[in-house]
N, C-alpha and C. Protein backbone atom coordinates (compact mmCIF):
# COMPACT_ATOMS: atom_id res chain seq x y z
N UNK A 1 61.30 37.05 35.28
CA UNK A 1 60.30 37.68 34.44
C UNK A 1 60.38 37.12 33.01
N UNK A 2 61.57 36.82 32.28
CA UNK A 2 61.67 36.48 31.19
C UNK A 2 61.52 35.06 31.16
N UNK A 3 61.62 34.24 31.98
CA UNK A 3 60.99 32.77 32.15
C UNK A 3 59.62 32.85 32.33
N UNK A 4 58.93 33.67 32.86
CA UNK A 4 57.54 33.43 32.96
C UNK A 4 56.98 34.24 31.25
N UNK A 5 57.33 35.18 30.71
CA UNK A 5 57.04 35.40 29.28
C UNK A 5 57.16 34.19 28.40
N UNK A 6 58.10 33.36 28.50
CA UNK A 6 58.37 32.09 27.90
C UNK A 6 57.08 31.72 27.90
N UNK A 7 57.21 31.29 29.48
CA UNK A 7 55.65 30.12 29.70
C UNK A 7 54.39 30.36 28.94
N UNK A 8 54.55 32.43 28.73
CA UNK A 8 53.24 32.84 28.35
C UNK A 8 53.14 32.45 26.62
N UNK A 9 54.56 32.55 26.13
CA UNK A 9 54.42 33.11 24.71
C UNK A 9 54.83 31.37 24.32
N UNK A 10 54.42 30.32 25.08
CA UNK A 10 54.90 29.14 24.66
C UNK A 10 53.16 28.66 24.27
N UNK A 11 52.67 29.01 25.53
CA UNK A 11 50.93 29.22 25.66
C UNK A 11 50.33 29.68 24.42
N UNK A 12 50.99 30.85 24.27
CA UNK A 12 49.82 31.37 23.44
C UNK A 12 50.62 30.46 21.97
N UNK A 13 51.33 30.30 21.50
CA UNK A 13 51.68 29.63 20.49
C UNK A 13 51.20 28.32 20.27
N UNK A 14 51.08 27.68 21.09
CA UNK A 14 50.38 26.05 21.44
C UNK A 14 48.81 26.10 21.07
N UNK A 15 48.14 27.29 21.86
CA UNK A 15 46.70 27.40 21.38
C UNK A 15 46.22 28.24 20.37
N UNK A 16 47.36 28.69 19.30
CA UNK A 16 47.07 29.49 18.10
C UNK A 16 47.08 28.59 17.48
N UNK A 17 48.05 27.37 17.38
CA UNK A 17 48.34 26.48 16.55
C UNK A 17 47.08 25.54 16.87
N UNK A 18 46.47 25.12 17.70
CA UNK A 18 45.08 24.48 17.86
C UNK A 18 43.96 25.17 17.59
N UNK A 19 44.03 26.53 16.64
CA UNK A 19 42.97 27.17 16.71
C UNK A 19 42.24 27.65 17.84
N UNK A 20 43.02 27.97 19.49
CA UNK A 20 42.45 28.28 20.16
C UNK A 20 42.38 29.85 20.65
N UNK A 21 41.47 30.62 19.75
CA UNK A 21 41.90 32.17 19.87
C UNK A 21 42.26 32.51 21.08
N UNK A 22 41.09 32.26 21.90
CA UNK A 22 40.95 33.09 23.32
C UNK A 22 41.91 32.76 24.12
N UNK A 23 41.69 31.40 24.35
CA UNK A 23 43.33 30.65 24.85
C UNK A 23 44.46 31.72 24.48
N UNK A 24 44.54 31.51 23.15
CA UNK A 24 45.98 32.63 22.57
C UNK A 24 46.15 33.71 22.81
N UNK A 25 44.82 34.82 22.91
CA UNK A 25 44.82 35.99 23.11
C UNK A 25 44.88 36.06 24.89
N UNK A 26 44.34 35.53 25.62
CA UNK A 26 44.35 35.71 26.86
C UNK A 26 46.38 35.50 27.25
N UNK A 27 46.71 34.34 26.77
CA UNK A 27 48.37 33.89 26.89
C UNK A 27 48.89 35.60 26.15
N UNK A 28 49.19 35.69 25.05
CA UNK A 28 49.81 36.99 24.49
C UNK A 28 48.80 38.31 25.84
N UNK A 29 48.25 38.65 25.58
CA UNK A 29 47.71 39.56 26.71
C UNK A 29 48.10 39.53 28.09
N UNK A 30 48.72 38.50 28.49
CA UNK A 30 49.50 38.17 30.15
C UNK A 30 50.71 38.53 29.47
N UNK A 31 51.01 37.91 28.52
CA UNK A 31 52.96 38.42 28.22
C UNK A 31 53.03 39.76 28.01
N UNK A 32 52.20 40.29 26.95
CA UNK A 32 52.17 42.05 27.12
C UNK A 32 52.50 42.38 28.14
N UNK A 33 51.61 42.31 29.11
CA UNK A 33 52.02 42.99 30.53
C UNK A 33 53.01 43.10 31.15
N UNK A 34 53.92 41.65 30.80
CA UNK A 34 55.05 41.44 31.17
C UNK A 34 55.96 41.99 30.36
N UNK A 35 56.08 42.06 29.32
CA UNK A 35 56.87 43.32 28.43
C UNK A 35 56.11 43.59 27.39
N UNK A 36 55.62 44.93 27.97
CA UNK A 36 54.92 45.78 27.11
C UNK A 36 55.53 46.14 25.73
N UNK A 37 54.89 46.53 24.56
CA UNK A 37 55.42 46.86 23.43
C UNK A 37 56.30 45.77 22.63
N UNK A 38 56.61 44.47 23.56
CA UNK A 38 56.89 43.86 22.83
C UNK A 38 56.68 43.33 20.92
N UNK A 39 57.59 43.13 20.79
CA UNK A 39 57.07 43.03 18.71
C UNK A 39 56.57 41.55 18.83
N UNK A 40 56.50 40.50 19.33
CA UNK A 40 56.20 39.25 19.43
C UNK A 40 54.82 39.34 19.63
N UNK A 41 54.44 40.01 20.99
CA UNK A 41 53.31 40.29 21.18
C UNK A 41 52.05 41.01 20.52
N UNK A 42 53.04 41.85 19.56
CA UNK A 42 51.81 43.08 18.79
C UNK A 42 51.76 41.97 17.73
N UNK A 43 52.72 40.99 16.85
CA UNK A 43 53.02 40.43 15.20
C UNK A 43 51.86 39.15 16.37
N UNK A 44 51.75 38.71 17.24
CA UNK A 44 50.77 37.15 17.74
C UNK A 44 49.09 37.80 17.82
N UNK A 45 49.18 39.06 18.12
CA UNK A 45 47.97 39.92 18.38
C UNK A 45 46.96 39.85 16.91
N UNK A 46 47.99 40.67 16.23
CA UNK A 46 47.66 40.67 14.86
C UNK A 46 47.20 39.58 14.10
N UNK A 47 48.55 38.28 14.23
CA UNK A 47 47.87 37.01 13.39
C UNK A 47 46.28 36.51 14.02
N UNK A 48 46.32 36.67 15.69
CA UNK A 48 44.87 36.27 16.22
C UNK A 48 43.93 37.09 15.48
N UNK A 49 43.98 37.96 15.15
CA UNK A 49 43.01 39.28 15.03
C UNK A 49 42.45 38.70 13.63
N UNK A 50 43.35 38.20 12.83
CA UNK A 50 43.80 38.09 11.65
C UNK A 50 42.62 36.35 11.51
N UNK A 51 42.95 35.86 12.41
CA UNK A 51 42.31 34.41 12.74
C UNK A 51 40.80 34.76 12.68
N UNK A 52 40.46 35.43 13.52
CA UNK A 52 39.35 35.92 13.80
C UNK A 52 38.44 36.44 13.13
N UNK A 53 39.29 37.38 12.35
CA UNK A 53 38.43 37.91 11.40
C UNK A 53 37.85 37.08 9.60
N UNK A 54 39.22 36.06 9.46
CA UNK A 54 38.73 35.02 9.28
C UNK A 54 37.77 34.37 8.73
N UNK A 55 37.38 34.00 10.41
CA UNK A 55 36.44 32.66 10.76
C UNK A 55 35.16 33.55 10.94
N UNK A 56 34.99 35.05 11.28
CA UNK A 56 33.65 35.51 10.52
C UNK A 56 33.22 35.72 9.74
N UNK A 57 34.44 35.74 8.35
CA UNK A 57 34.15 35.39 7.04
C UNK A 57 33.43 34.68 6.98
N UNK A 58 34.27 33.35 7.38
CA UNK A 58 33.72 32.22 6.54
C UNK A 58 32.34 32.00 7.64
N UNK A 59 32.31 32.05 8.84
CA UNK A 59 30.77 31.96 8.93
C UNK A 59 29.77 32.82 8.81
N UNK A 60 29.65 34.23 7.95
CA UNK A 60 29.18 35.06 7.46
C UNK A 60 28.67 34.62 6.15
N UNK A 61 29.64 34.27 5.43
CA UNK A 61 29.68 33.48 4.16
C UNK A 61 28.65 32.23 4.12
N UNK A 62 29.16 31.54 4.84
CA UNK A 62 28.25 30.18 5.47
C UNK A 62 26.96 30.31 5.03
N UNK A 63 26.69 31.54 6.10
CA UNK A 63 25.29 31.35 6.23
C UNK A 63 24.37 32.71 5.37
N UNK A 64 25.35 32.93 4.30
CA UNK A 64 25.03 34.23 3.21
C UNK A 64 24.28 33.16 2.26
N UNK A 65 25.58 31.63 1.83
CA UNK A 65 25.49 30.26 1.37
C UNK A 65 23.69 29.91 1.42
N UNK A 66 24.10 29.71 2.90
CA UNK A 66 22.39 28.83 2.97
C UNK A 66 21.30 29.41 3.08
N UNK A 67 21.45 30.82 3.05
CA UNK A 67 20.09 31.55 2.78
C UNK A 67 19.41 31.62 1.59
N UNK A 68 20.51 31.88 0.59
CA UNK A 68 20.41 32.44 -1.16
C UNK A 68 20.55 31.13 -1.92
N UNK A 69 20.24 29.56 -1.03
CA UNK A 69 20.36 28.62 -1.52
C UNK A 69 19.16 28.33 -2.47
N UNK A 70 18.86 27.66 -4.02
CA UNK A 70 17.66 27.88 -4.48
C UNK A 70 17.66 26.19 -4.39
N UNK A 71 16.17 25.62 -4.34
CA UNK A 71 16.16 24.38 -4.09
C UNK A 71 16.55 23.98 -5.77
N UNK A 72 16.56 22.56 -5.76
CA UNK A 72 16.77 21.54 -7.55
C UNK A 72 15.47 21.92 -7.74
N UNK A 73 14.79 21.65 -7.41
CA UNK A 73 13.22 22.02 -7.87
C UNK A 73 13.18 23.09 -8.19
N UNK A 74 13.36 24.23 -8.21
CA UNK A 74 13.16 25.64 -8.66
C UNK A 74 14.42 25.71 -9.94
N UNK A 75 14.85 24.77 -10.45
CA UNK A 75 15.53 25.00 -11.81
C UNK A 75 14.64 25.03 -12.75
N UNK A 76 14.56 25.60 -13.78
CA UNK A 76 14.43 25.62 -14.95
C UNK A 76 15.13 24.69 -15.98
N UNK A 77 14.67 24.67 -17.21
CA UNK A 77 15.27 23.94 -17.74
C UNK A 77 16.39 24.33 -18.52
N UNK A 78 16.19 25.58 -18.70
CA UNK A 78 17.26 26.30 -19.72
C UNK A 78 18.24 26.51 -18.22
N UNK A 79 18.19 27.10 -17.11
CA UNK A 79 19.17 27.01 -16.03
C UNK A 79 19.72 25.59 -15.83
N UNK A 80 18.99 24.47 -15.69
CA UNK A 80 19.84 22.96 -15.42
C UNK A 80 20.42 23.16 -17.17
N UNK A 81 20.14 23.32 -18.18
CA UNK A 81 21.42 23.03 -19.56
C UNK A 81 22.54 23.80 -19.30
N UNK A 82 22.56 25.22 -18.86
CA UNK A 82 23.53 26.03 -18.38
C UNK A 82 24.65 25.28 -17.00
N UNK A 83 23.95 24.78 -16.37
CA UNK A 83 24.44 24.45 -15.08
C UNK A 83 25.41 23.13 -15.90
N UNK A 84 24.24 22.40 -16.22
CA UNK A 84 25.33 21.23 -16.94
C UNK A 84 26.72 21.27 -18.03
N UNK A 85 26.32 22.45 -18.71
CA UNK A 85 27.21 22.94 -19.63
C UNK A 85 28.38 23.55 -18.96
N UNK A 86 28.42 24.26 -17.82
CA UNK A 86 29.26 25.22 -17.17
C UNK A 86 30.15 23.24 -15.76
N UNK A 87 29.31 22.36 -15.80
CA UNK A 87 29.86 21.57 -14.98
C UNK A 87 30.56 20.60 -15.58
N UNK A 88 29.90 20.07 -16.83
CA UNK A 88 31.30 19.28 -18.14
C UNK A 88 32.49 20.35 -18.37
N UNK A 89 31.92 21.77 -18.75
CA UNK A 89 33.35 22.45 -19.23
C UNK A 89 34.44 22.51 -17.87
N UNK A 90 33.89 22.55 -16.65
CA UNK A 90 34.74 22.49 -15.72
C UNK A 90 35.70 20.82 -15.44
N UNK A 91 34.31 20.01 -15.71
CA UNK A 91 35.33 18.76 -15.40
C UNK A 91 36.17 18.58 -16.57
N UNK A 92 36.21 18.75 -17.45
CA UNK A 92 37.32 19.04 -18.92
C UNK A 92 38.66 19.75 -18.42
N UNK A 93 38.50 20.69 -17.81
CA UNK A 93 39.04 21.51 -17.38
C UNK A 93 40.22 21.09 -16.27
N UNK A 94 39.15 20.71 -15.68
CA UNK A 94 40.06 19.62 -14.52
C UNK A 94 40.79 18.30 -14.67
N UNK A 95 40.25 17.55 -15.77
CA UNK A 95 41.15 16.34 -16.47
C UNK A 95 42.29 16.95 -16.88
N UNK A 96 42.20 18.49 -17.19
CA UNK A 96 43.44 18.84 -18.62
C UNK A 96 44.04 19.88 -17.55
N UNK A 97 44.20 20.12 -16.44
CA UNK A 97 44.76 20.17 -15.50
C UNK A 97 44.68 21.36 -15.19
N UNK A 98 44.05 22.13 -15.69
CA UNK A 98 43.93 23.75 -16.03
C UNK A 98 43.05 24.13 -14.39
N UNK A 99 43.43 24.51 -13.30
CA UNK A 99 42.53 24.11 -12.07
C UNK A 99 41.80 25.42 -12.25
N UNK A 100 42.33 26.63 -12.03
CA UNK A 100 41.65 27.93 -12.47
C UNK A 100 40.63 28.07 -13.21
N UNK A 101 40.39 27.32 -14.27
CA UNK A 101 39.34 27.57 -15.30
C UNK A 101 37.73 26.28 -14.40
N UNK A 102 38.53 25.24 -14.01
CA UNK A 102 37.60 23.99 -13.51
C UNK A 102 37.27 24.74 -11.94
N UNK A 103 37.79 25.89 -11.11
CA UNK A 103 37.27 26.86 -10.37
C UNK A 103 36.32 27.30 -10.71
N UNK A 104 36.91 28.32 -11.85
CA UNK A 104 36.00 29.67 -12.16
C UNK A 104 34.76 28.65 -12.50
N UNK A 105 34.26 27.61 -13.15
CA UNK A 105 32.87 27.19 -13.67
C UNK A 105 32.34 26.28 -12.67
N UNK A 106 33.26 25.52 -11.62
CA UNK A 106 32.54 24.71 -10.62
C UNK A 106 31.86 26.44 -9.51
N UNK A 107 32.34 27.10 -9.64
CA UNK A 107 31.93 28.55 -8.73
C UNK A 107 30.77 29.07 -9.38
N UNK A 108 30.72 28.38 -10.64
CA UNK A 108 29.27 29.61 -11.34
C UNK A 108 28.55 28.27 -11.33
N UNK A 109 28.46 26.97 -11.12
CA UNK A 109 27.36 26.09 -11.06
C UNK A 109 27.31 26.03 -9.46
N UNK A 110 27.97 26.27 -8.90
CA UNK A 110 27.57 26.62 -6.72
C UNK A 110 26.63 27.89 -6.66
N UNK A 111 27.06 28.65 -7.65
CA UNK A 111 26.02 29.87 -7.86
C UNK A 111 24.84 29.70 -7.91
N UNK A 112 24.67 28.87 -9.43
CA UNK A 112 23.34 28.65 -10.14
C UNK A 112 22.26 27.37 -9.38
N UNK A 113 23.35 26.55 -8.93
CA UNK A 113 22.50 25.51 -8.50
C UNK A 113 23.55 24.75 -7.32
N UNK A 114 23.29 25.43 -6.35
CA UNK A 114 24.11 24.38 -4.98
C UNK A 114 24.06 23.21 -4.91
N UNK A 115 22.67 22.45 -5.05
CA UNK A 115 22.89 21.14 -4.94
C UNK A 115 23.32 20.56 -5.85
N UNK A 116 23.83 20.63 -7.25
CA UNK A 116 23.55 19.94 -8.00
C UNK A 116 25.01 19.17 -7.69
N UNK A 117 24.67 17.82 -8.60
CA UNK A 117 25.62 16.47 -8.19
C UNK A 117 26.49 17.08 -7.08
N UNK A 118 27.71 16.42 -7.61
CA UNK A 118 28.59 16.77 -6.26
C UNK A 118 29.30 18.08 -6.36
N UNK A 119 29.10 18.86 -7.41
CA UNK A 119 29.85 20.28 -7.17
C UNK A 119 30.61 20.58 -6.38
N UNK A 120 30.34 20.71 -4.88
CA UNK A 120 30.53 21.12 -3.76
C UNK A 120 32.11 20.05 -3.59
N UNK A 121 32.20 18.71 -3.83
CA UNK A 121 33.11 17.74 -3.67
C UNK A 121 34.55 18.51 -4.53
N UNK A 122 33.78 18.29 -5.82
CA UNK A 122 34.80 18.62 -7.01
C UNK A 122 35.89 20.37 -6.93
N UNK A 123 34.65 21.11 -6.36
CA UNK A 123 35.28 22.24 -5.49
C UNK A 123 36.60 22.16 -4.39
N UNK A 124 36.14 21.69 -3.51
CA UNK A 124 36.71 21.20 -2.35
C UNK A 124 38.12 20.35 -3.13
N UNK A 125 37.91 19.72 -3.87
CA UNK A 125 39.22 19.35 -4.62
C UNK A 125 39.85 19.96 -4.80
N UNK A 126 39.50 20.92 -5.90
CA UNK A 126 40.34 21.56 -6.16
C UNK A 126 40.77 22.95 -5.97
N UNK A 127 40.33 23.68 -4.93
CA UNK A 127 40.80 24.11 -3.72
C UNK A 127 42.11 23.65 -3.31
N UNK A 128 41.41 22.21 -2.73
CA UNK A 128 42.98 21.84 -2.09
C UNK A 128 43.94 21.58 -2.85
N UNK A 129 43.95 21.29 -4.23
CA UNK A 129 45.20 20.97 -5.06
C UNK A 129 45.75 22.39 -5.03
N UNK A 130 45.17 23.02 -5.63
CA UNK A 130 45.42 24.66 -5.62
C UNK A 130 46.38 25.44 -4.11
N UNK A 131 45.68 24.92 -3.45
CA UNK A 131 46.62 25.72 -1.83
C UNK A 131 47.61 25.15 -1.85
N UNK A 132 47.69 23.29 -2.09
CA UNK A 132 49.17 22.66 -1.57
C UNK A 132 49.55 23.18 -2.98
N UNK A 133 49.69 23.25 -4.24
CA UNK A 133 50.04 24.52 -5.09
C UNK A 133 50.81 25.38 -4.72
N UNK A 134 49.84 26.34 -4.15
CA UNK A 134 50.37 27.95 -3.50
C UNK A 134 51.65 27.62 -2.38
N UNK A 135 51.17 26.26 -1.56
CA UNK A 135 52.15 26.46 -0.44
C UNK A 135 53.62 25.81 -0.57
N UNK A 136 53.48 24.96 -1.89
CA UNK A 136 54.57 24.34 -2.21
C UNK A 136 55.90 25.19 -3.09
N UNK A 137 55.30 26.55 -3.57
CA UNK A 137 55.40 27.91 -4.16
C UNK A 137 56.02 29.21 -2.93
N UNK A 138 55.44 28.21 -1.43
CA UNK A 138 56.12 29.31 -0.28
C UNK A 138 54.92 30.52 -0.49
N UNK A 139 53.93 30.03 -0.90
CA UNK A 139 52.98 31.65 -0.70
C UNK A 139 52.18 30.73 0.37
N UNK A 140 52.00 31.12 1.40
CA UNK A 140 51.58 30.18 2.73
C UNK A 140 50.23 30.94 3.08
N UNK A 141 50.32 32.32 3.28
CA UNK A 141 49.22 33.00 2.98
C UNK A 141 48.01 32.64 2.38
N UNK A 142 47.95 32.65 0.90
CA UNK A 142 47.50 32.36 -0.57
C UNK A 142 47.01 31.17 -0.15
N UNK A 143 47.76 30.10 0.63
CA UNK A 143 47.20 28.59 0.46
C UNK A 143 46.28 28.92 1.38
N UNK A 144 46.73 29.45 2.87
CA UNK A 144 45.25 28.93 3.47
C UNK A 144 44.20 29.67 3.13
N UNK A 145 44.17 30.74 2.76
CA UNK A 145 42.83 31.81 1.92
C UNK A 145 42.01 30.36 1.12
N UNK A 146 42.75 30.07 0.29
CA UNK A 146 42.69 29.13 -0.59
C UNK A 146 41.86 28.24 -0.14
N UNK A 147 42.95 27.18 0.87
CA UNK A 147 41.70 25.94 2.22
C UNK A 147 40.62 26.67 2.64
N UNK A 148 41.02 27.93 2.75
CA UNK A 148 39.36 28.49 3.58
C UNK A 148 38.22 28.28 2.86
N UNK A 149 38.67 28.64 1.38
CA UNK A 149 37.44 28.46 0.40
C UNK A 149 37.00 27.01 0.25
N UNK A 150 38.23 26.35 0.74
CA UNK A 150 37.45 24.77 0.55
C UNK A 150 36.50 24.37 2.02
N UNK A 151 36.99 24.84 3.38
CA UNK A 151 36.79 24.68 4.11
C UNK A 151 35.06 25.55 4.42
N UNK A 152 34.69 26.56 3.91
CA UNK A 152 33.42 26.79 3.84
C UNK A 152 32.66 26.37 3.15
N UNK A 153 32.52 24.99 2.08
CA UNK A 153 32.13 24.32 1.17
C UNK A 153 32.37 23.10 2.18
N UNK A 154 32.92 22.67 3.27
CA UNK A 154 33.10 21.53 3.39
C UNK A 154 33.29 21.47 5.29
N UNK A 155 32.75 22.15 5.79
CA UNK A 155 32.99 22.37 7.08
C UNK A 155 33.62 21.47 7.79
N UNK A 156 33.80 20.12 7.44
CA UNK A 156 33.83 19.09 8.65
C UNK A 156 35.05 18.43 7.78
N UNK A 157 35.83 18.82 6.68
CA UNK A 157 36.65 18.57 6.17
C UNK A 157 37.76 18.52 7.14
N UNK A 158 38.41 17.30 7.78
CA UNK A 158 39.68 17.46 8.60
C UNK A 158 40.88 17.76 8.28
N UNK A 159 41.18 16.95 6.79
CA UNK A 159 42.10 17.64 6.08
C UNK A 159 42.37 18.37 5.57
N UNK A 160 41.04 19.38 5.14
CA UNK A 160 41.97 20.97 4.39
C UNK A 160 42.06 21.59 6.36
N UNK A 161 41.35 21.54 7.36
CA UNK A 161 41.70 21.97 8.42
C UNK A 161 42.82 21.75 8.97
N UNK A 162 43.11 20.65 8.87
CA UNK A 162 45.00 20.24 9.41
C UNK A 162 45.74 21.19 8.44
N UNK A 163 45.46 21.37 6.77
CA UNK A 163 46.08 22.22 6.30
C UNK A 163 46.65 23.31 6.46
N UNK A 164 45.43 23.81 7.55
CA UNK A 164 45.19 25.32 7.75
C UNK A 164 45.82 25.40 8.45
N UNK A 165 45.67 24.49 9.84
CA UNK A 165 46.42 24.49 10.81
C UNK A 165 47.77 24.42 11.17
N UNK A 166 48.62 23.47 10.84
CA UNK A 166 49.46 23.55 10.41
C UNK A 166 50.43 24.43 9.45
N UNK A 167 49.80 25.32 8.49
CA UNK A 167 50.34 26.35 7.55
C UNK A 167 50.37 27.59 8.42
N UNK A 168 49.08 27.65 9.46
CA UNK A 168 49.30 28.77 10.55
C UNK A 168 50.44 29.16 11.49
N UNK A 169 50.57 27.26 11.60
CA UNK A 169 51.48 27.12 12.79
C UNK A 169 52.70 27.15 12.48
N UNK A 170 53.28 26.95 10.87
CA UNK A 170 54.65 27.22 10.24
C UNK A 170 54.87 28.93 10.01
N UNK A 171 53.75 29.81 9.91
CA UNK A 171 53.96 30.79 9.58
C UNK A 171 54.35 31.37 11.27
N UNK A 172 53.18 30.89 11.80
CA UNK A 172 53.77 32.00 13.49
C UNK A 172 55.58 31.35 13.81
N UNK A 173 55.90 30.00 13.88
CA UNK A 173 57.09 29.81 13.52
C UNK A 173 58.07 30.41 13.21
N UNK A 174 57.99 31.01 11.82
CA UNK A 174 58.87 31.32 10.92
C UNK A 174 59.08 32.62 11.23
N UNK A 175 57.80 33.08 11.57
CA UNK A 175 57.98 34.71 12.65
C UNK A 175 58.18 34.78 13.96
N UNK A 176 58.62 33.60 14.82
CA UNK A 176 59.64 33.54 15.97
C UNK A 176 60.58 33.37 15.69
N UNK A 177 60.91 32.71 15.20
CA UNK A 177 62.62 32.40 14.19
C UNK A 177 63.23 33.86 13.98
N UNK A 178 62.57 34.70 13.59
CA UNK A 178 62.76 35.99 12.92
C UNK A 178 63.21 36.56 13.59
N UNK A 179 62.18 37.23 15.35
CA UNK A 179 62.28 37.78 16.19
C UNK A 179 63.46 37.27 17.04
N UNK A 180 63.78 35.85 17.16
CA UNK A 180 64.90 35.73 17.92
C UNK A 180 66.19 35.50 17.60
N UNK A 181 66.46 36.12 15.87
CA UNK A 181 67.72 36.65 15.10
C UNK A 181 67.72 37.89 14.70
């Protein structure tokens, strides 16, 4: 019985770490059975749950994004001086290393004007400087919240996704390590 929980809880760890919920949840949901109440099983439940809820963020978000999107053509002119003003003070910001402040104003020109230049790029930057930041700090959490925000700005981004992935897969880790001392 405890060799076949292995097989299960080896399963579901393999396809959490590939982002494969159902995979994961179906694997943890066979090991339950096999020992109920287990703490492995409720702490793998949770992180899925946790996965899940997530990834309807961010595709909630997504598509909150492309609804309330206003075209370049519908700027104004006093909105494009604002937009431009709020996108130099950010890249200033970001030369002088200050990433928080080159956030907070690349976030109010994604506001004001989505398309404009590359916003969306310069975001996605620094995002990711920011998470490997957080995770180099051991807040592992914090970082991928962090990638997520880059990762809904950048969907097809492979590398803040390996980020994610990987930071997932050190954390479920570090909480088997736990359970089996």
């Amino acid at each position: 019985k405890r060799v076949e929980f292995e097989r299960w809880r080896q399963q579901a760890s393999e396809a959490y770490a590939n982002h494969e919920l159902v995979r994961a949840r179906e694997a943890v949901d066979t090991a339950a059975v096999l020992f109920p109440g287990h703490q492995w099983c409720a702490e793998m439940t949770r992180l899925i749950a946790e996965s899940e809820q997530a990834d309807r963020r961010v595709a909630t978000e997504s598509t909150r994004r492309a609804e309330s999107r206003p075209t370049r053509a519908a700027l104004s002119d006093e909105l494009r001086r604002e937009v431009d003003q709020a996108n130099r003070e950010a890249q200033k910001a970001f030369e002088e290393g200050d990433l928080t402040t080159a956030i907070e104003k690349w976030e109010t020109v994604e506001r004001m004007a989505p398309d404009y230049l590359t916003v969306r790029k310069y975001l996605v930057n620094a995002y990711k400087f920011v998470g490997v930041e957080q995770y180099g700090q051991g807040s592992l959490t914090e970082a991928i919240n962090t990638w997520r925000k880059a990762a809904l700005l950048d969907p097809g981004n492979q590398e803040i996704r390996e980020y994610i992935r990987r930071t997932e897969n050190e954390i479920l880790k570090l909480r088997e390590l736990s359970y089996e001392q």
